[in-house]
Protein backbone atom coordinates (compact mmCIF):
# COMPACT_ATOMS: atom_id res chain seq x y z
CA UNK A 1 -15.63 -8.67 -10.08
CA UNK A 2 -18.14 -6.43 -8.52
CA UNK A 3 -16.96 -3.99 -6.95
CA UNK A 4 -18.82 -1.99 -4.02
CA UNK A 5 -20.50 0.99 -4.99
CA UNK A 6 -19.21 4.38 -3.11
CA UNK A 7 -18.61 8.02 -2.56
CA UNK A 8 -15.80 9.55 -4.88
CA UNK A 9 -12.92 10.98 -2.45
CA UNK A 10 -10.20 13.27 -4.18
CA UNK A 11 -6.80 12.64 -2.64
CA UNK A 12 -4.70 14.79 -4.59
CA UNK A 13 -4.70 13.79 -8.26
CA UNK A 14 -6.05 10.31 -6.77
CA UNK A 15 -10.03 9.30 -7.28
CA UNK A 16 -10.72 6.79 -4.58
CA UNK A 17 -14.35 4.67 -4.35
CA UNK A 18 -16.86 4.20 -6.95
CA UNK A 19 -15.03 1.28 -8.79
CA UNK A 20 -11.83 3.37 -9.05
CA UNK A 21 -7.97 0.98 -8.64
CA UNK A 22 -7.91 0.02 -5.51
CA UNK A 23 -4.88 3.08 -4.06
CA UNK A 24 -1.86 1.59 -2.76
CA UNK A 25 -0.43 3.25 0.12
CA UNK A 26 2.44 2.75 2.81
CA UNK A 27 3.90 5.05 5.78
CA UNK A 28 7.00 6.60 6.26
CA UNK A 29 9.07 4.99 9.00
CA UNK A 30 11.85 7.58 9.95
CA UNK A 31 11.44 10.70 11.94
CA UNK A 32 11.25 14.58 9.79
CA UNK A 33 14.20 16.47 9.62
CA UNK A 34 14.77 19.97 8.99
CA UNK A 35 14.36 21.06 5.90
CA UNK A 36 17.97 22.65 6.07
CA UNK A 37 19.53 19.17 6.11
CA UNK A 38 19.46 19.18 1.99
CA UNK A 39 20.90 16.14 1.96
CA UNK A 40 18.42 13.82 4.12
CA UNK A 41 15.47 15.88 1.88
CA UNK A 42 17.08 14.76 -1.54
CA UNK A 43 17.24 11.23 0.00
CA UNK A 44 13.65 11.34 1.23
CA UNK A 45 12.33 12.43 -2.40
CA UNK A 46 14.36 9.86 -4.21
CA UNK A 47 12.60 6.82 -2.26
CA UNK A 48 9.43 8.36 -2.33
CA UNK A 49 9.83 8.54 -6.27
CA UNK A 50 11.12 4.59 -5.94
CA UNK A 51 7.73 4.12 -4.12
CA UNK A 52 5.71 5.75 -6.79
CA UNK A 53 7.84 3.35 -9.43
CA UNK A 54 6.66 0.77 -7.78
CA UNK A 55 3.12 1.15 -7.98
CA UNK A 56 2.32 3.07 -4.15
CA UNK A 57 -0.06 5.57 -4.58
CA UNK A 58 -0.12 6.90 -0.97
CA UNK A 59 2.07 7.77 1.44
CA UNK A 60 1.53 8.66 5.06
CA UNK A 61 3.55 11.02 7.40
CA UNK A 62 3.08 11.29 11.23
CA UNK A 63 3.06 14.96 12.29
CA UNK A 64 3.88 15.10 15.69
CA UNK A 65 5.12 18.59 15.72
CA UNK A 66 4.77 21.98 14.39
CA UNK A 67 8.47 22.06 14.50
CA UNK A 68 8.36 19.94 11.29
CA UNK A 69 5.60 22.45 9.55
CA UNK A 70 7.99 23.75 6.79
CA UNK A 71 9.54 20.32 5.94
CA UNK A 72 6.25 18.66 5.68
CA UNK A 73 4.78 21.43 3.19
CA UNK A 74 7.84 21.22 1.13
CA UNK A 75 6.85 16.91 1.08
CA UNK A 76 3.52 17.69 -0.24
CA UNK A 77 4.56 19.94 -2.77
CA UNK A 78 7.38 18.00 -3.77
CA UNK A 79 6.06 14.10 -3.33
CA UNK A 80 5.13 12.26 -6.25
CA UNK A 81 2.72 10.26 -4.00
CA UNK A 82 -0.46 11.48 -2.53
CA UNK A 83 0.57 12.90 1.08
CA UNK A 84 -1.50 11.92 4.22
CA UNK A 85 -1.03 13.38 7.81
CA UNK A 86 -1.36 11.04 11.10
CA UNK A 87 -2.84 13.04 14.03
CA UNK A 88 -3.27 12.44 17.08
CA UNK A 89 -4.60 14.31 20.33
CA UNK A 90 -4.07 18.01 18.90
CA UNK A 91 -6.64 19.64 16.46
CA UNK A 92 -3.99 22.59 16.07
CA UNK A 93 -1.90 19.95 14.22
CA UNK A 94 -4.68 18.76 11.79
CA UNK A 95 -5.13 21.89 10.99
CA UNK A 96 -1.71 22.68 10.54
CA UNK A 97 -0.93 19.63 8.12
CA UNK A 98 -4.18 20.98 6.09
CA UNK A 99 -2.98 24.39 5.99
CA UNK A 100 0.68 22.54 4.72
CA UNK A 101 -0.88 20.72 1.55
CA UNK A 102 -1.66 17.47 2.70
CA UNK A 103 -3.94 15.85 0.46
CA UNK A 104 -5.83 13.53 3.59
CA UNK A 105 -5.62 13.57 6.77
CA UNK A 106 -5.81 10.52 9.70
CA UNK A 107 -7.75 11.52 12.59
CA UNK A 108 -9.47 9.27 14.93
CA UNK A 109 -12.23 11.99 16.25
CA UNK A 110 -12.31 10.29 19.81
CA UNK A 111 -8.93 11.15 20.45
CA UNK A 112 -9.21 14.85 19.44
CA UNK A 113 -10.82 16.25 22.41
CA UNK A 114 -14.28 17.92 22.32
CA UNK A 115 -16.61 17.44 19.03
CA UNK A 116 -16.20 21.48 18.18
CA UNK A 117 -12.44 20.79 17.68
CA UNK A 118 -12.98 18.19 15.81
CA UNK A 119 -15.61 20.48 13.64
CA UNK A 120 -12.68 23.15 13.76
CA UNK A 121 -10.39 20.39 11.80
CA UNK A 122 -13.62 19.44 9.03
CA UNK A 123 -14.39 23.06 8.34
CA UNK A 124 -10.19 23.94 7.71
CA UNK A 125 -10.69 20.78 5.64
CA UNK A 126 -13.38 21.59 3.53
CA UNK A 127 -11.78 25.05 2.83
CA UNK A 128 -8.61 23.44 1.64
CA UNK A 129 -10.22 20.21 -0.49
CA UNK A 130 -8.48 18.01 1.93
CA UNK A 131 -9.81 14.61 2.44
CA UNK A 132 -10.30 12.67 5.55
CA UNK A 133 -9.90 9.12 6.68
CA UNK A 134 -11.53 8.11 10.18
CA UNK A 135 -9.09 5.78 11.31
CA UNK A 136 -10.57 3.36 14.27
CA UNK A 137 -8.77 0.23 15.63
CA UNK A 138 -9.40 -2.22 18.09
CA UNK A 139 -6.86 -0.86 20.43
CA UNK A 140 -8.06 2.65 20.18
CA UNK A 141 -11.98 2.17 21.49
CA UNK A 142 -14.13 4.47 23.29
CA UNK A 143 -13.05 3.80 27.12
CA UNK A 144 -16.34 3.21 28.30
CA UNK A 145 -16.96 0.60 25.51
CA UNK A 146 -13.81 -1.96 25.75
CA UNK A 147 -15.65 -4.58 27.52
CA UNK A 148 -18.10 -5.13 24.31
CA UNK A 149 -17.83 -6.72 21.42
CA UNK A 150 -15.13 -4.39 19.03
CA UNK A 151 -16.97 -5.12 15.81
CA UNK A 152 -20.16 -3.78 16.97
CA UNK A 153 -18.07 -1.26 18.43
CA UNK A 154 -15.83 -0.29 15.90
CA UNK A 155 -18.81 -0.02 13.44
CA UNK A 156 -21.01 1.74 15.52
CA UNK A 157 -18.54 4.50 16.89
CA UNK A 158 -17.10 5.09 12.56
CA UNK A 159 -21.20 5.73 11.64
CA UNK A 160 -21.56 8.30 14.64
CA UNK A 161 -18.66 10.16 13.42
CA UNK A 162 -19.46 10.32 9.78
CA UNK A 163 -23.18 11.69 11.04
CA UNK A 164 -21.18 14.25 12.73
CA UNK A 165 -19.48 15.30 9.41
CA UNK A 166 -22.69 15.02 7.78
CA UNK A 167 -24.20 17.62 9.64
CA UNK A 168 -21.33 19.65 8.92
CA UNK A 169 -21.61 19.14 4.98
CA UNK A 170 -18.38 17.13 4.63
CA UNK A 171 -18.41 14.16 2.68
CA UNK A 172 -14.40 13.88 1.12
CA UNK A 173 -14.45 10.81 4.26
CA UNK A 174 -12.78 7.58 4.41
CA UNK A 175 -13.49 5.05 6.74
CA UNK A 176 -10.71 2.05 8.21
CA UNK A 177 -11.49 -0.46 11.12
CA UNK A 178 -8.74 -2.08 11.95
CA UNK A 179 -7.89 -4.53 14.54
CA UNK A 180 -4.54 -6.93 15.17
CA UNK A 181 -7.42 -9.84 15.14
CA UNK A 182 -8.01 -10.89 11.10
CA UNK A 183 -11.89 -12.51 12.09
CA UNK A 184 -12.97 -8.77 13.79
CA UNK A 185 -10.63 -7.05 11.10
CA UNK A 186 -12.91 -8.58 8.08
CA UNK A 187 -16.03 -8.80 10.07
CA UNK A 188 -15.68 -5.25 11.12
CA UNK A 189 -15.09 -4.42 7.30
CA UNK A 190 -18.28 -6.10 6.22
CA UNK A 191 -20.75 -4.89 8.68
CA UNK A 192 -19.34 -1.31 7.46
CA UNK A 193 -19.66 -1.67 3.53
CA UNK A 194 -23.43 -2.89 4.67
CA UNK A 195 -24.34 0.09 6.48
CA UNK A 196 -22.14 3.23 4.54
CA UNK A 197 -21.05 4.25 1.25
CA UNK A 198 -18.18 5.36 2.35
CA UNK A 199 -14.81 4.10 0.95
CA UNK A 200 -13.11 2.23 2.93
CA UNK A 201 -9.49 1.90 3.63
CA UNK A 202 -8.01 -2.01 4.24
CA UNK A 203 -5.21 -3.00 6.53
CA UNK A 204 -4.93 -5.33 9.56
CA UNK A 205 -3.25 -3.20 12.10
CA UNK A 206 0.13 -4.09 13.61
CA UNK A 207 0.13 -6.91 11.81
CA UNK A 208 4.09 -7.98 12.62
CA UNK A 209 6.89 -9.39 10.57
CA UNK A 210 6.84 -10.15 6.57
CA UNK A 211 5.13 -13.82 7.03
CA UNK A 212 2.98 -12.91 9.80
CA UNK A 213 1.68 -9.96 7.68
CA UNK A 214 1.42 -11.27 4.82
CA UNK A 215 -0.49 -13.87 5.63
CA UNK A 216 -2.67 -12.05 7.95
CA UNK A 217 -3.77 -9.27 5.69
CA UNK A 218 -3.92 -11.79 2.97
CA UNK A 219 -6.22 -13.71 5.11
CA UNK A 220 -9.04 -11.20 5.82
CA UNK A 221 -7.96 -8.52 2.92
CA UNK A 222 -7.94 -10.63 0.38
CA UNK A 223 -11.67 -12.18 1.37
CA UNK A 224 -12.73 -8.78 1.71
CA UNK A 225 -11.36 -7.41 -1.98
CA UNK A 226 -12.44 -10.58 -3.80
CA UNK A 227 -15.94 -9.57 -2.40
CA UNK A 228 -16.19 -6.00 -4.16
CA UNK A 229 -14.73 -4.21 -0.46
CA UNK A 230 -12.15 -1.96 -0.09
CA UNK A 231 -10.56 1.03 -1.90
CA UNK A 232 -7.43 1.70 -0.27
CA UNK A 233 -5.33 -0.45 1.24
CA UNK A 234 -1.87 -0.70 3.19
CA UNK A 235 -0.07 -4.09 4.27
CA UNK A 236 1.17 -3.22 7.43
CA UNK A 237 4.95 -4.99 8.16
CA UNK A 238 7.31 -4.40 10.43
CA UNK A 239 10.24 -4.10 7.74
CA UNK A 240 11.09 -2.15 4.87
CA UNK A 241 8.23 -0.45 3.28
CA UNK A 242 9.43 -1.76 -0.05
CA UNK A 243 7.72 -5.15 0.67
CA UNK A 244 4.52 -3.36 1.81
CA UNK A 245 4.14 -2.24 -1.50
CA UNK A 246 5.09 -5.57 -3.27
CA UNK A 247 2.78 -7.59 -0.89
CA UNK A 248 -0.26 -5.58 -1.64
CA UNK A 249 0.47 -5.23 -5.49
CA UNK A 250 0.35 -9.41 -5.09
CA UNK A 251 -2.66 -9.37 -3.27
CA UNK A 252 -4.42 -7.48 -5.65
CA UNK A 253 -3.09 -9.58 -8.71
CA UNK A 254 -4.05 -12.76 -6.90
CA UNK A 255 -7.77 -11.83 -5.98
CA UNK A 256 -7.83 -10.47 -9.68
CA UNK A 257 -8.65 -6.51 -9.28
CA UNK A 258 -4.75 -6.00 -10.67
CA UNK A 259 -4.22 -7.48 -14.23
CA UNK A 260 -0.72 -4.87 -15.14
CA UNK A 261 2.56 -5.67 -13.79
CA UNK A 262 4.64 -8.68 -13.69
CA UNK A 263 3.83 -12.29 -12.86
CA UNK A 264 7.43 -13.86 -11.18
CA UNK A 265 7.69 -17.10 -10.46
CA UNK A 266 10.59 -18.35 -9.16
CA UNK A 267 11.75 -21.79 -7.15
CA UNK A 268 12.64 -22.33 -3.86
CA UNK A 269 16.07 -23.38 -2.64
CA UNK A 270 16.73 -27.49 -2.95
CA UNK A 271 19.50 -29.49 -3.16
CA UNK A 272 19.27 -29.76 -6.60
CA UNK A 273 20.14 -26.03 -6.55
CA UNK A 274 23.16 -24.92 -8.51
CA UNK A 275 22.25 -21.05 -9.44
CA UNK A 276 21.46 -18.97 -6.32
CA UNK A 277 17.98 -18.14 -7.25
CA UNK A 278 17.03 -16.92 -3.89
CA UNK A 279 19.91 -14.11 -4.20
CA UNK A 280 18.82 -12.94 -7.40
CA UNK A 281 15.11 -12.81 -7.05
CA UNK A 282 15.72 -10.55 -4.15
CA UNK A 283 17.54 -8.37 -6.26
CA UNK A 284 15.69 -7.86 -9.28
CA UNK A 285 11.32 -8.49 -7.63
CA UNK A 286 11.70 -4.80 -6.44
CA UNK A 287 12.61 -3.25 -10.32
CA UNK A 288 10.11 -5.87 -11.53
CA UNK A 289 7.69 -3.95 -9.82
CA UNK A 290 8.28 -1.14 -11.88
CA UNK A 291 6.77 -2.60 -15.07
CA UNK A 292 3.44 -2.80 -15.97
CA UNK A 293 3.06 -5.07 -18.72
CA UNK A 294 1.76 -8.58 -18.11
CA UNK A 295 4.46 -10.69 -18.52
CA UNK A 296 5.35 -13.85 -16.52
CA UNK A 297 9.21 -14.20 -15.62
CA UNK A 298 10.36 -17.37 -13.95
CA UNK A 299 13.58 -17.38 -12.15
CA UNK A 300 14.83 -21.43 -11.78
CA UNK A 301 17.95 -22.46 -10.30
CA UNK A 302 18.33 -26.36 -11.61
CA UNK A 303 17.75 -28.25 -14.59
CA UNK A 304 14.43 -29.89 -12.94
CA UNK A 305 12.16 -27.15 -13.38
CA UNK A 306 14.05 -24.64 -14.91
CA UNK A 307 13.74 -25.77 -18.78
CA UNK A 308 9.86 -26.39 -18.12
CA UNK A 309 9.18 -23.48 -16.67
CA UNK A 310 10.82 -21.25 -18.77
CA UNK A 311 8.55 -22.83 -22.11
CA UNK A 312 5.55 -21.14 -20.43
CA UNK A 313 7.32 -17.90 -19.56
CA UNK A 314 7.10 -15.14 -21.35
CA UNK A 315 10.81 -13.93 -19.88
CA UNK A 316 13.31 -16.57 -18.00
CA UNK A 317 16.47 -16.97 -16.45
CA UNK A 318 17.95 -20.67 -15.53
CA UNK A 319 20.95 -21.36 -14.08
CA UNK A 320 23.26 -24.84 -14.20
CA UNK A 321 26.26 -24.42 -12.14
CA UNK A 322 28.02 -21.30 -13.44
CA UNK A 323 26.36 -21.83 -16.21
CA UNK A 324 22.69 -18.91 -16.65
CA UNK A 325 20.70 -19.10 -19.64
CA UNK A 326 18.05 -16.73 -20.83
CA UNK A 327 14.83 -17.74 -22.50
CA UNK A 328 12.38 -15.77 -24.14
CA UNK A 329 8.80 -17.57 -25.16
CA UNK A 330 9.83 -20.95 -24.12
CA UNK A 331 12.94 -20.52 -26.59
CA UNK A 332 16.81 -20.48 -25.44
CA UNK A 333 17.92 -16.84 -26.68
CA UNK A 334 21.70 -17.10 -25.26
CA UNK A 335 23.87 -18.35 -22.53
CA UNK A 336 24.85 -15.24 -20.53
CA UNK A 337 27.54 -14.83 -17.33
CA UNK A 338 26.15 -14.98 -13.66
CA UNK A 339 27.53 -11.27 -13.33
CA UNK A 340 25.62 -10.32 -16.12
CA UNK A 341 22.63 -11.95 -15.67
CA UNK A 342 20.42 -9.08 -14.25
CA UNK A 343 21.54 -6.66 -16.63
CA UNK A 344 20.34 -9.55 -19.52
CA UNK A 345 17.21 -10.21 -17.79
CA UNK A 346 16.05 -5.84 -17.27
CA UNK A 347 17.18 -5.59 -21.51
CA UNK A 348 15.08 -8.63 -22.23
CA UNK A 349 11.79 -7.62 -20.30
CA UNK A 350 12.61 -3.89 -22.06
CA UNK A 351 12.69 -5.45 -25.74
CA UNK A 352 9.61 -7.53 -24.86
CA UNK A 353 7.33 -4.43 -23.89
CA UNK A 354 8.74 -2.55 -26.72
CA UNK A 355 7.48 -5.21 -29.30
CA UNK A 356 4.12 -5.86 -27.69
């Protein structure tokens, strides 16, 4: 696939555009604590190293406060993802998130106030190699504008910004135009990758629950990657940001950017169904995430499809009743116990990747 050619933007130990992986990144839900409260902090580091297992690459923070000034610099020092800062309204803010050790920031310039604060927050940007991402959406348009057409707007209002940071010598800029419609979202996108070299970051804004998300940003993100645009992305969901990370590592495998990781099939419920497939999948497609070998597992729960399926697995687990059986390349390796069965499965993909 050929991928759009772009600006390189640093983001931390992250190289974003000019054919780089496509960066992964998600947004942290919860409110900051103080940094006193030891044991929310430990908490907040040990998912944000279970994002990073699972292939994010990015994580975003809002910063709504300087109250929160010394937890967030301890985050960037201490996250194993990239860290980005969402600000709104106050350039004091931007700059204080820069001055913290955030690696990007979010800013939507037409929010900020007057264009010298916003050339206060480039320059404090510039001095501390901090990237920035123009974030537009459709719900966020210039006042004066809303009754016009929000591609042409969208577009039009991202290029006047980046000639303001032109002028002032900055060019570590991202670009997103977002909007809850999927036709504006990727039309939006396009016009943009035809009239910048910019890279751009993906996502469908507010994009609702799991299947409404999904298949939104699959929709209009996955057109828009399979045609060489985009170079960061986030699925936007209104759940756990655990299947923000899964559905974009899936989108990328299925357009074809992503080749690593593993390939899980699995069946749905029927009443054929004797092993509760649906229970396990959900407990082990999170760890699968974790490996990056290419290896199919299938996950069956009858004696249908189960037996066929696992001959063109690599890895799989079948169950009959209370009976589970593990298969490795198409060949039954051992009956195992339900209780059990995970712990079989993890060993099994481990001895795989150890052989290849």
């Amino acid at each position: 696939m050929n991928r759009r050619k772009t600006n390189e933007v640093f983001i931390k130990d992250i190289t974003i555009g000019s054919g780089h992986p496509v960066a992964i990144q998600t947004m942290y839900s919860l409110p900051l604590h103080p940094l006193s409260e030891r044991e929310w902090y430990e908490q907040l580091l040990f998912t944000l190293r279970s994002y990073a297992t699972m292939g994010c690459d990015i994580i975003r923070f809002s910063y709504p406060s300087s109250d929160h000034f010394e937890t967030f610099r301890a985050i960037c020092n201490d996250s194993p993802l990239a860290v980005v800062a969402d600000i709104h309204f106050d350039q004091k803010l931007a700059i204080e998130a820069i001055k913290a050790g955030s690696a990007k920031i979010r800013i939507n310039p037409g929010n900020i106030g007057s264009k010298n604060k916003v050339r206060e927050i480039v320059s404090c940007a510039k001095d501390h190699a901090c990237a920035i991402r123009i974030g537009l959406n459709g719900g966020s348009l210039p006042v004066r504008r809303r009754n016009e057409d929000p591609v042409a707007v969208m577009v039009e209002t991202a290029l006047e910004y980046t000639d303001w940071f032109e002028s002032w010598n900055f060019d570590q800029t991202v670009l997103s135009v977002k909007h809850t419609d999927v036709d504006y979202t990727y039309r939006s996108y396009k016009e943009l990758a035809k009239q910048c070299s910019y890279p751009l970051h993906l996502g469908v804004t507010e994009a609702g629950s799991i299947v409404s998300a999904v298949t939104r940003s699959t929709w209009a993100l996955g057109r828009l990657l399979s045609e060489g645009i985009g170079d960061t992305m986030r699925i936007s969901i209104s759940d756990d940001n655990m299947y923000e990370i899964s559905a974009a590592k899936e989108i990328l495998r299925t357009v074809g950017i992503e080749h690593k990781g593993i390939h899980l099939i699995s069946c749905p419920k029927c009443g054929r169904s004797t092993f509760d497939s649906q229970s396990f999948v959900k407990k082990v497609e999170h760890k699968l995430l974790a490996y990056k070998s290419d290896l199919t597992v299938a996950i069956m729960g009858c004696q249908v499809n189960g037996p066929g399926e696992a001959a063109h697995a690599d890895i799989a687990i079948t169950g009959i009743g209370k009976r589970v059986f593990l298969y490795m390349k198409g060949k039954l390796v051992k009956e195992v116990l339900s209780d059990t069965a995970e712990e079989e499965l993890m060993k099994a993909i481990g001895e795989m990747i150890d052989a290849q």
